[in-house]
Protein backbone atom coordinates (compact mmCIF):
# COMPACT_ATOMS: atom_id res chain seq x y z
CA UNK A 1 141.54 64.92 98.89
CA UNK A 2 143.90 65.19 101.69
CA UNK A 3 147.69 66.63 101.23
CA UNK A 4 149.59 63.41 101.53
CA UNK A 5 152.23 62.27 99.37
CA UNK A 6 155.16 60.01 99.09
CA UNK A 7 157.82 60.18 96.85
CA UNK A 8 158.50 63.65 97.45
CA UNK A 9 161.60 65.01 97.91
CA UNK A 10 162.17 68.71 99.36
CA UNK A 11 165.52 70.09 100.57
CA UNK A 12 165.13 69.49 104.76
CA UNK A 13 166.53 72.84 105.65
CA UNK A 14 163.77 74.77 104.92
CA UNK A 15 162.13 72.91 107.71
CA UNK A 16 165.04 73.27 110.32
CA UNK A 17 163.99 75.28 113.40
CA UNK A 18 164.92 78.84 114.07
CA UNK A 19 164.84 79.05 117.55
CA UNK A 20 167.47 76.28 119.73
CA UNK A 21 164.17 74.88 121.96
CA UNK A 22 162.36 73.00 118.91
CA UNK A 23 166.43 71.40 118.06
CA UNK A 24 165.63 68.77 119.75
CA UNK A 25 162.64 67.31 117.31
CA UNK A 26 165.59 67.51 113.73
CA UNK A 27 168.01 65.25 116.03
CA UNK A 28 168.71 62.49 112.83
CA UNK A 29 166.22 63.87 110.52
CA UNK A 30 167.27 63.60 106.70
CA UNK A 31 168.02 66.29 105.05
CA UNK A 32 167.36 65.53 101.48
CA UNK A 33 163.40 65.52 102.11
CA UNK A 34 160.11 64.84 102.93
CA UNK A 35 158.72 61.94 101.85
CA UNK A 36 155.26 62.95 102.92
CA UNK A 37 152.80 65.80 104.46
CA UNK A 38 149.49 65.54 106.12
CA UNK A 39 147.62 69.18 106.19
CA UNK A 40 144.68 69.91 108.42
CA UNK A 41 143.33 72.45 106.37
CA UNK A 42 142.87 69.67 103.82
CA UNK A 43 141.60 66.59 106.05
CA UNK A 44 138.05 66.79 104.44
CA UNK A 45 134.52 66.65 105.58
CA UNK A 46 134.31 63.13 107.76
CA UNK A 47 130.78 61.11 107.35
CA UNK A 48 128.50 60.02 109.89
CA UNK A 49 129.31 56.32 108.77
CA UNK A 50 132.85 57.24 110.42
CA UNK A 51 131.33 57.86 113.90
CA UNK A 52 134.18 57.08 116.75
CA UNK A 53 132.90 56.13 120.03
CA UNK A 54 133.97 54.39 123.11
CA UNK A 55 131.01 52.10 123.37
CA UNK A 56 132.39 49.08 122.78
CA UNK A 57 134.86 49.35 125.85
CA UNK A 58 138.29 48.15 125.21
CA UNK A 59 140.34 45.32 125.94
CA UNK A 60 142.80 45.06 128.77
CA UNK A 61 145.62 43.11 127.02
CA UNK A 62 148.57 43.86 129.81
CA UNK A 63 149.93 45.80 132.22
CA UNK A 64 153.12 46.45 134.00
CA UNK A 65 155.26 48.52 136.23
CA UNK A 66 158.68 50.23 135.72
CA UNK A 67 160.52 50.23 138.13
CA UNK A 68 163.64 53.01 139.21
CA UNK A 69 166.54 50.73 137.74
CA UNK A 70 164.73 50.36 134.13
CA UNK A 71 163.30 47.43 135.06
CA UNK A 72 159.92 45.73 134.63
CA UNK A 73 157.37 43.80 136.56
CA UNK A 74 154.11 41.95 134.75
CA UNK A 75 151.53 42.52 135.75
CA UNK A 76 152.47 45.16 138.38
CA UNK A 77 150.91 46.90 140.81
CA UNK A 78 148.21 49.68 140.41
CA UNK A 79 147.97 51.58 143.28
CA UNK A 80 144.57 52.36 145.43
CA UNK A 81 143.41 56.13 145.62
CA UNK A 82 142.83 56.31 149.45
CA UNK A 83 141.28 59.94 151.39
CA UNK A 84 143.76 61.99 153.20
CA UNK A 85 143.23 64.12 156.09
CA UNK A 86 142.95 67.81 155.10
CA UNK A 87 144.58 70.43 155.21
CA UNK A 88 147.65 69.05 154.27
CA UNK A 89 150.74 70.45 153.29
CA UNK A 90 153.23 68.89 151.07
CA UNK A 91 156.53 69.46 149.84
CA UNK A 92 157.48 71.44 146.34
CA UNK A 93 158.70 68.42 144.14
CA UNK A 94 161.87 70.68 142.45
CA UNK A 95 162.26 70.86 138.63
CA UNK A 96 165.26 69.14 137.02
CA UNK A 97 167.00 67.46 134.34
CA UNK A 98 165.26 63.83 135.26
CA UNK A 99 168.90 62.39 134.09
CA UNK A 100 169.79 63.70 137.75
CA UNK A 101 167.81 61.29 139.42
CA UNK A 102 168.58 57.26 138.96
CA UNK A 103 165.54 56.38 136.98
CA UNK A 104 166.52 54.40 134.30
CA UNK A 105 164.51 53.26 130.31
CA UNK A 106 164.42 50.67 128.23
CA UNK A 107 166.42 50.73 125.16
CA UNK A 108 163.16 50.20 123.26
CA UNK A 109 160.47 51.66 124.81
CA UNK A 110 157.99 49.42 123.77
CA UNK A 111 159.43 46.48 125.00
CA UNK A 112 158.44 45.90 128.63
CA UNK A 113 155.12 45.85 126.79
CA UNK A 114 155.05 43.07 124.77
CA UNK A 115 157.20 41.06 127.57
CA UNK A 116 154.09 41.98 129.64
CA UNK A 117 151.95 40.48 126.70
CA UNK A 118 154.04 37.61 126.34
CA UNK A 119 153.70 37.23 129.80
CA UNK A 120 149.70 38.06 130.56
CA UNK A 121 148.09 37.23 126.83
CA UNK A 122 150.49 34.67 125.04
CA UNK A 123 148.69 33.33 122.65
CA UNK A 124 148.04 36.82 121.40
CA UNK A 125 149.40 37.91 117.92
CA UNK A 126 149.45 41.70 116.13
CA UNK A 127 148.61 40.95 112.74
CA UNK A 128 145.20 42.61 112.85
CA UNK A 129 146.22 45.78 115.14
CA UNK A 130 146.59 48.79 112.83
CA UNK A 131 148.02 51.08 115.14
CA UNK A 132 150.46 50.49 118.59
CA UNK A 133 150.93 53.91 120.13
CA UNK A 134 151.12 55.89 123.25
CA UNK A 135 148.22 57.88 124.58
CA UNK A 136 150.24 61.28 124.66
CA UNK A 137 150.74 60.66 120.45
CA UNK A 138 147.01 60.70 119.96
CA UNK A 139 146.48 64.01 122.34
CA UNK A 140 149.03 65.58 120.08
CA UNK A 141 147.27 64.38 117.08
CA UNK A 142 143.97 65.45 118.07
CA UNK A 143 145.06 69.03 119.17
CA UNK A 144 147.14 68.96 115.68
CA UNK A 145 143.15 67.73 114.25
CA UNK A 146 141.52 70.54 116.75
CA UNK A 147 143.09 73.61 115.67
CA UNK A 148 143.72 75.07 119.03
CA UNK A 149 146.57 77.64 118.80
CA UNK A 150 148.07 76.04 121.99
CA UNK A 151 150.05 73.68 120.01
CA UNK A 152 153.37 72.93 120.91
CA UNK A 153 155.82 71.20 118.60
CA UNK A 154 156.23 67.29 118.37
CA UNK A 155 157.63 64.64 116.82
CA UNK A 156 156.37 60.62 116.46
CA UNK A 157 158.81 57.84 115.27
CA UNK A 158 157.14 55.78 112.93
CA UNK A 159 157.91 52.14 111.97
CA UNK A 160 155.88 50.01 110.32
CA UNK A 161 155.81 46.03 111.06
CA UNK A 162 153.87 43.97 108.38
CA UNK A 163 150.66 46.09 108.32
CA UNK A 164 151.22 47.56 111.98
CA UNK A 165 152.03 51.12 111.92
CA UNK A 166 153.94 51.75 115.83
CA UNK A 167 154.19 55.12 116.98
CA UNK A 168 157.23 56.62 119.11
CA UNK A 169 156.73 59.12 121.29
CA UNK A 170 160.72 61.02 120.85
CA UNK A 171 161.38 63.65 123.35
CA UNK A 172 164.97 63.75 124.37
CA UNK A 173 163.76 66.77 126.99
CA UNK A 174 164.10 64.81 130.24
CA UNK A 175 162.78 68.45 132.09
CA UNK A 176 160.43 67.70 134.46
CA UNK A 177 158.53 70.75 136.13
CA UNK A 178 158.42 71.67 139.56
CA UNK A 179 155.30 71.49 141.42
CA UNK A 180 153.28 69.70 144.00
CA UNK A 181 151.88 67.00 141.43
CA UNK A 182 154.29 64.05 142.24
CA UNK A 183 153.79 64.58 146.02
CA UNK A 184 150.07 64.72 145.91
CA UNK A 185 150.08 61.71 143.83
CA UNK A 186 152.35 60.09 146.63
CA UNK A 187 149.89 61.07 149.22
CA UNK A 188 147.03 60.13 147.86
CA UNK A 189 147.43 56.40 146.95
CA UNK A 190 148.88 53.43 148.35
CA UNK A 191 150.20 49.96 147.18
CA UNK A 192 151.78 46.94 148.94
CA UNK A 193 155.08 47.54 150.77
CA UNK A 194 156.58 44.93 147.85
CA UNK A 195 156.42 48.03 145.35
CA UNK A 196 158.10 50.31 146.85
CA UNK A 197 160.77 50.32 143.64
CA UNK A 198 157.52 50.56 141.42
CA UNK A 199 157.41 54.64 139.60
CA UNK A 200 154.66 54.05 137.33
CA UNK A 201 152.18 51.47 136.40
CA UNK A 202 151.34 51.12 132.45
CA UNK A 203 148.55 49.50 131.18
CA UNK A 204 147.99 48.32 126.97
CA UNK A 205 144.47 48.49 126.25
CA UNK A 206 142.88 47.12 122.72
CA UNK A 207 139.91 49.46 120.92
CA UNK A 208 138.91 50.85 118.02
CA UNK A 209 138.97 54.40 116.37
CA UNK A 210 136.57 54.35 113.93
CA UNK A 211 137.64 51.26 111.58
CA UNK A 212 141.15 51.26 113.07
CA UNK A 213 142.15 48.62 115.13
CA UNK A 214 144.47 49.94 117.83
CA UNK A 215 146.56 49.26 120.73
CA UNK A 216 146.99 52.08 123.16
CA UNK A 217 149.32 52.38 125.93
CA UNK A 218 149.06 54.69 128.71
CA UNK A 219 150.19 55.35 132.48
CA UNK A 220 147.42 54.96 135.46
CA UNK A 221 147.54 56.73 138.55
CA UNK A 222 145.40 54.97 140.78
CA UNK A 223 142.40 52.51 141.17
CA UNK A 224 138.85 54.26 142.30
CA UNK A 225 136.54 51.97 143.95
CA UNK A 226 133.28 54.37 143.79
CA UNK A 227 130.45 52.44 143.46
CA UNK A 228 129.37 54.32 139.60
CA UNK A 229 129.45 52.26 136.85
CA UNK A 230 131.05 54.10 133.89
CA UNK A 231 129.35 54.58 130.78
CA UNK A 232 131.33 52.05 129.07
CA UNK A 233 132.29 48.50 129.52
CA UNK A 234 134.70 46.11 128.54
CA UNK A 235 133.19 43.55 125.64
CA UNK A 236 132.25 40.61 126.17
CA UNK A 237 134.70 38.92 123.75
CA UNK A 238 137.35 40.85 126.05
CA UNK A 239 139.90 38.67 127.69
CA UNK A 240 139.05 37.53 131.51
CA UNK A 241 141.20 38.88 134.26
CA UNK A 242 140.98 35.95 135.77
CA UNK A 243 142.83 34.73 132.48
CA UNK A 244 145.17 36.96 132.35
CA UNK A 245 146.15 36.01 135.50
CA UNK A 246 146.40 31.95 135.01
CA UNK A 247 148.42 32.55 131.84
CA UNK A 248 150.98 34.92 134.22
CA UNK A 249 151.42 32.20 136.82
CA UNK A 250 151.78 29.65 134.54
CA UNK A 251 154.82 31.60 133.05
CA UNK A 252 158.53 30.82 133.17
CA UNK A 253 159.54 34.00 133.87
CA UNK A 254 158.07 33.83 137.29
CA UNK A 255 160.58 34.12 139.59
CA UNK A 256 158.88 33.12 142.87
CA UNK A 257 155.02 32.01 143.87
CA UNK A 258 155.02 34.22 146.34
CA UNK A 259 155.88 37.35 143.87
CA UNK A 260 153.33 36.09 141.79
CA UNK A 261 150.10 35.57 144.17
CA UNK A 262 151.60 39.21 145.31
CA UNK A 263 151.49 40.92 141.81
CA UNK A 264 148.38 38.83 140.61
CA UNK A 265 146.61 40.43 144.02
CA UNK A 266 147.51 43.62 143.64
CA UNK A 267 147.50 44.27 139.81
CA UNK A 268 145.09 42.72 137.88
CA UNK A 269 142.18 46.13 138.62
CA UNK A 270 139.38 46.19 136.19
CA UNK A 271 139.72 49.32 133.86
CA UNK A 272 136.41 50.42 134.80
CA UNK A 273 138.51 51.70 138.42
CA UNK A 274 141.21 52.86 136.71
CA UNK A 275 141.83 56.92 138.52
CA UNK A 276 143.67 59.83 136.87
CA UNK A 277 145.55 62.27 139.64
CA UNK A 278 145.81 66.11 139.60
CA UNK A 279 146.54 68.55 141.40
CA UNK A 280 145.28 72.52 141.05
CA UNK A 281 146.15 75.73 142.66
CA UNK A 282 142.39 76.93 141.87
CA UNK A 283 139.21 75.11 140.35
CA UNK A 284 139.72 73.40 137.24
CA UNK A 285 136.88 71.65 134.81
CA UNK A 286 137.30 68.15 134.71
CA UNK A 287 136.90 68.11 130.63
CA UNK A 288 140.34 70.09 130.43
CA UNK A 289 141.78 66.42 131.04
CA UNK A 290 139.32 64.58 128.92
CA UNK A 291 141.21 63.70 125.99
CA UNK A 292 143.52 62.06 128.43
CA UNK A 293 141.13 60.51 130.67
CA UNK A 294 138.76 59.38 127.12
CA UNK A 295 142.16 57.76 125.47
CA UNK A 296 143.41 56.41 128.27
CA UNK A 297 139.69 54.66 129.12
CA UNK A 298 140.19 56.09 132.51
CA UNK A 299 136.82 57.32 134.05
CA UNK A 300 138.00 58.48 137.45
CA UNK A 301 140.01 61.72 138.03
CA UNK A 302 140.98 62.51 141.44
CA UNK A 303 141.87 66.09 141.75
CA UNK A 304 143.31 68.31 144.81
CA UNK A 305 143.06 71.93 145.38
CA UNK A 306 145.90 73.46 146.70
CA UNK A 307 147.34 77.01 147.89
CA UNK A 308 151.18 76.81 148.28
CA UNK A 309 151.11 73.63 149.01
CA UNK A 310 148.67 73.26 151.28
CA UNK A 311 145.77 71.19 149.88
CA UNK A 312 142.32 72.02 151.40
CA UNK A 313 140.03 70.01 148.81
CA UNK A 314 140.09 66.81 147.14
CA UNK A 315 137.40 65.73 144.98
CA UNK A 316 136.56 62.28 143.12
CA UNK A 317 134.47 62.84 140.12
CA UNK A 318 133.58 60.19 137.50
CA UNK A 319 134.17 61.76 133.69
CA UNK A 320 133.55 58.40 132.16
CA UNK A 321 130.04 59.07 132.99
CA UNK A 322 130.41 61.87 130.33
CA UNK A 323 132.41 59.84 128.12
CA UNK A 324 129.43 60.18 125.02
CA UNK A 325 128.93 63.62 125.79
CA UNK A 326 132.03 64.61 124.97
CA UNK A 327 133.05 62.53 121.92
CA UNK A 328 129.22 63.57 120.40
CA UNK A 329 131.13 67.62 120.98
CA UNK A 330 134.42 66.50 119.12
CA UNK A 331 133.08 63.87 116.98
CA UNK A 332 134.77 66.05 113.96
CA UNK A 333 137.95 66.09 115.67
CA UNK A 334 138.10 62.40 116.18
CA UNK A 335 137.34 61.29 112.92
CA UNK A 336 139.99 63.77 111.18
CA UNK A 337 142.33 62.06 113.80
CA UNK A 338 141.28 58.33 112.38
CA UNK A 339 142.22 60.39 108.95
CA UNK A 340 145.48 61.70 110.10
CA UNK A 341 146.69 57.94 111.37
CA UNK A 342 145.42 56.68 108.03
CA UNK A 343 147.80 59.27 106.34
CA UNK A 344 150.63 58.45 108.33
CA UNK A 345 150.43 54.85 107.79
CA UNK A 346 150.02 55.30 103.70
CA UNK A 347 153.11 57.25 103.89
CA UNK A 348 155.23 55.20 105.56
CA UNK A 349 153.84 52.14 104.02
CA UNK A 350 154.42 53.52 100.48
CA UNK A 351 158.38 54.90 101.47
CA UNK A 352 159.49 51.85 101.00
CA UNK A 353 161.66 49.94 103.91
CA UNK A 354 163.31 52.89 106.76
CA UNK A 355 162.89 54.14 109.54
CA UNK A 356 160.31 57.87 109.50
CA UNK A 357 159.48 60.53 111.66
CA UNK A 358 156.54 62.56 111.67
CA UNK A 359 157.41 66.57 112.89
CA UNK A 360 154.71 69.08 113.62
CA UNK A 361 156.53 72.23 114.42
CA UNK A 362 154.86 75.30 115.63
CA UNK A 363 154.95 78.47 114.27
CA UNK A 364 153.09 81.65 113.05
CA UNK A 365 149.24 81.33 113.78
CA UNK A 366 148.33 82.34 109.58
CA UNK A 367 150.92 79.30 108.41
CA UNK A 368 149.06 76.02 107.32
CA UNK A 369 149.23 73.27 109.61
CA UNK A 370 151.33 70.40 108.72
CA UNK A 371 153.09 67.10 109.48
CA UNK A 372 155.72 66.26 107.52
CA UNK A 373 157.19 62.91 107.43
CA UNK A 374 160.81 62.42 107.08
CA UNK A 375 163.47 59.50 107.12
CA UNK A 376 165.73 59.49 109.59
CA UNK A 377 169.57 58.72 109.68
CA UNK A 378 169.62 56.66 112.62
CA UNK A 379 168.49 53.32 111.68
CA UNK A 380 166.04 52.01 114.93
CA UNK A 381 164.12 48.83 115.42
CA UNK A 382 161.16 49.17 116.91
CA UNK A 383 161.25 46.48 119.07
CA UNK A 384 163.91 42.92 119.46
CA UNK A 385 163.68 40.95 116.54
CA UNK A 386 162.71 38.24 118.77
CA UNK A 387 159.74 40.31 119.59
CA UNK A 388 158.83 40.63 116.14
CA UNK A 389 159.05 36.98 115.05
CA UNK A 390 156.90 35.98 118.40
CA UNK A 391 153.53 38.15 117.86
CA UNK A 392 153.49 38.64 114.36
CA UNK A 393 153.06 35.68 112.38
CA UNK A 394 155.52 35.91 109.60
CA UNK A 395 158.76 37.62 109.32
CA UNK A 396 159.29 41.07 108.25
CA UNK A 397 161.83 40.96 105.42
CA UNK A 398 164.83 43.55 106.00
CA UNK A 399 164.01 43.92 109.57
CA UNK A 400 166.98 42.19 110.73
């Protein structure tokens, strides 16, 4: 059986970091103990019966943009991928504290979501998802499932609503890198002049993991328009675009026609175009960016070569062609990754009422890999109460 408990309390500092750069994943942790641990080593043999695939496509329940001043637009704009004259050279995008610039986040960060739901898919309700998270969580998870030594240190809020485990991404490291990424990706798309304000474009997309139910939310580049079909599509029980777009105009949150027929034009792409951006100094396989592109449902990766700067070679390639391939070479992986969000949500579900966080921290390549789960000091809701009441169908006693 796997190593997961609850119940179990162990004094936190034996877990505190040694070195100041992995502080930042104890900020309100507990320090009277875990209340549970998931190993790897002891995950288990997974059955064929448990196969995950991506055949039967995923549902596109929202998206949105959000925008420099921390606010958001339903259902957004997602920008066209669009050849460039080459050579080209582009600026160096400088590294930084992103606190510098004037981008601003929600206070809960999964709440432009469900306003986008609320929006796009009202009559939608959350009682049958098992698991909200973002797509970076699950890359971390896998890796943690993977055993690659590459593994750098994380940490997932965890809150449970009714029987709906949501994960937090928490990284208070607002770094950003410098590099020629965010000025490719400038280059190499464009959107109506209307979105000029618009940083990034999120989509929430509905599939399973195995037997899990889940509810995935990730950022998109770019739309492709190559004229491939991917491997996968979406199901026929999926909900229309055209839908999606009816329930949005008919909303009263619309604060002009015009806006609307703008934003219903321009963001309502099938996921099936959905585009990933890169950009390379030297030639880099496309599956070193398919866990991304495979979570994320995102078959098109758009990727520029570059030498200081100057980009020579862009190439559009179609992963999600390969999509099978590569879940048939990880299939292991995945399924002690269904495990692992199983694990999580026993733990937390068996705590009692709180507010957890899972920690991976890395260390010495001979120590076991583990996640420990923790309570936290600082009490956080997962979402506005509001929120809660509106797509789940009872309340959630204590979450007031």
């Amino acid at each position: 059986m796997p190593r997961y408990a609850w119940g179990r309390q162990s004094n936190a500092k034996e877990h505190l970091p040694q070195t100041h750069k992995d502080a930042w994943i104890w900020e309100g942790i507990c320090r009277h103990g875990v209340v549970g641990t998931v190993s790897s080593s002891a995950l288990g043999s997974p059955s064929n019966a448990d196969r995950v695939t991506s055949s039967q496509g995923c549902d596109l329940i929202c998206s949105y943009d959000l925008q420099m001043d921390g606010k958001d637009v339903s259902p957004g704009c997602l920008p066209e991928w669009k050849e460039i004259p080459l050579p080209v050279t582009l600026e160096l995008s400088q590294g930084g504290n992103d606190s510098s610039t004037s981008r601003k986040w929600p206070c809960y960060s999964f709440e432009p979501m469900f306003k986008a739901v609320g929006e796009m898919n009202p009559q939608m309700k959350f009682n049958d998802i098992d698991i909200i998270c973002n797509r970076h969580s699950l890359r971390n998870l896998l890796l943690f499932c993977g055993g690659t030594k590459y593994l750098r240190s994380f940490r997932i809020n965890l809150r449970l609503i009714q029987n709906t485990l949501l994960f937090e991404t928490h990284d208070t490291r607002p770094f950003l890198e410098a590099g020629f990424g965010r000025a490719f990706e400038n280059a190499a798309r464009t959107c109506p002049a209307e979105w000029k304000e618009g940083v990034s474009h999120y989509r929430a997309l509905r599939y399973p993991l195995g037997e899990l139910s889940c509810v995935v939310r990730c950022e998109v580049d770019a739309s492709h328009s190559g004229t491939e079909e991917p491997s996968w599509t979406s199901p026929p029980n999926g909900p229309d675009l055209g839908e999606l777009s009816r329930n949005f105009e008919n909303s009263a949150n619309i604060r002009s026609q015009n806006e609307s027929e703008t934003m219903r034009q321009a963001g309502l792409k099938h996921q099936a175009m959905a585009a990933e951006i890169k950009s390379v100094a030297f030639y880099t396989s496309p599956s070193r960016w398919m866990p991304q592109l495979w979570f994320g449902r995102t078959p098109w990766l758009v990727c520029g070569t570059h030498s200081n700067g100057t980009f020579h070679e862009v190439t559009a390639t179609n992963p999600g062609a390969f999509f099978h391939t590569w879940e048939d070479e990880n299939q292991i992986e995945l399924q002690k990754l269904v495990m692992v969000l199983k694990h999580l949500r026993a733990i937390t579900r068996n705590s009692g009422e709180g507010q957890y966080a899972a920690i991976f921290q890395a260390g010495p390549q001979s120590r076991a890999r583990e996640i420990k789960v923790f309570r936290t000091t600082k009490r956080w809701q997962a979402l506005p109460e509001p929120l809660i009441s509106k797509f789940w169908d009872s309340p959630i006693p204590g979450s007031a």
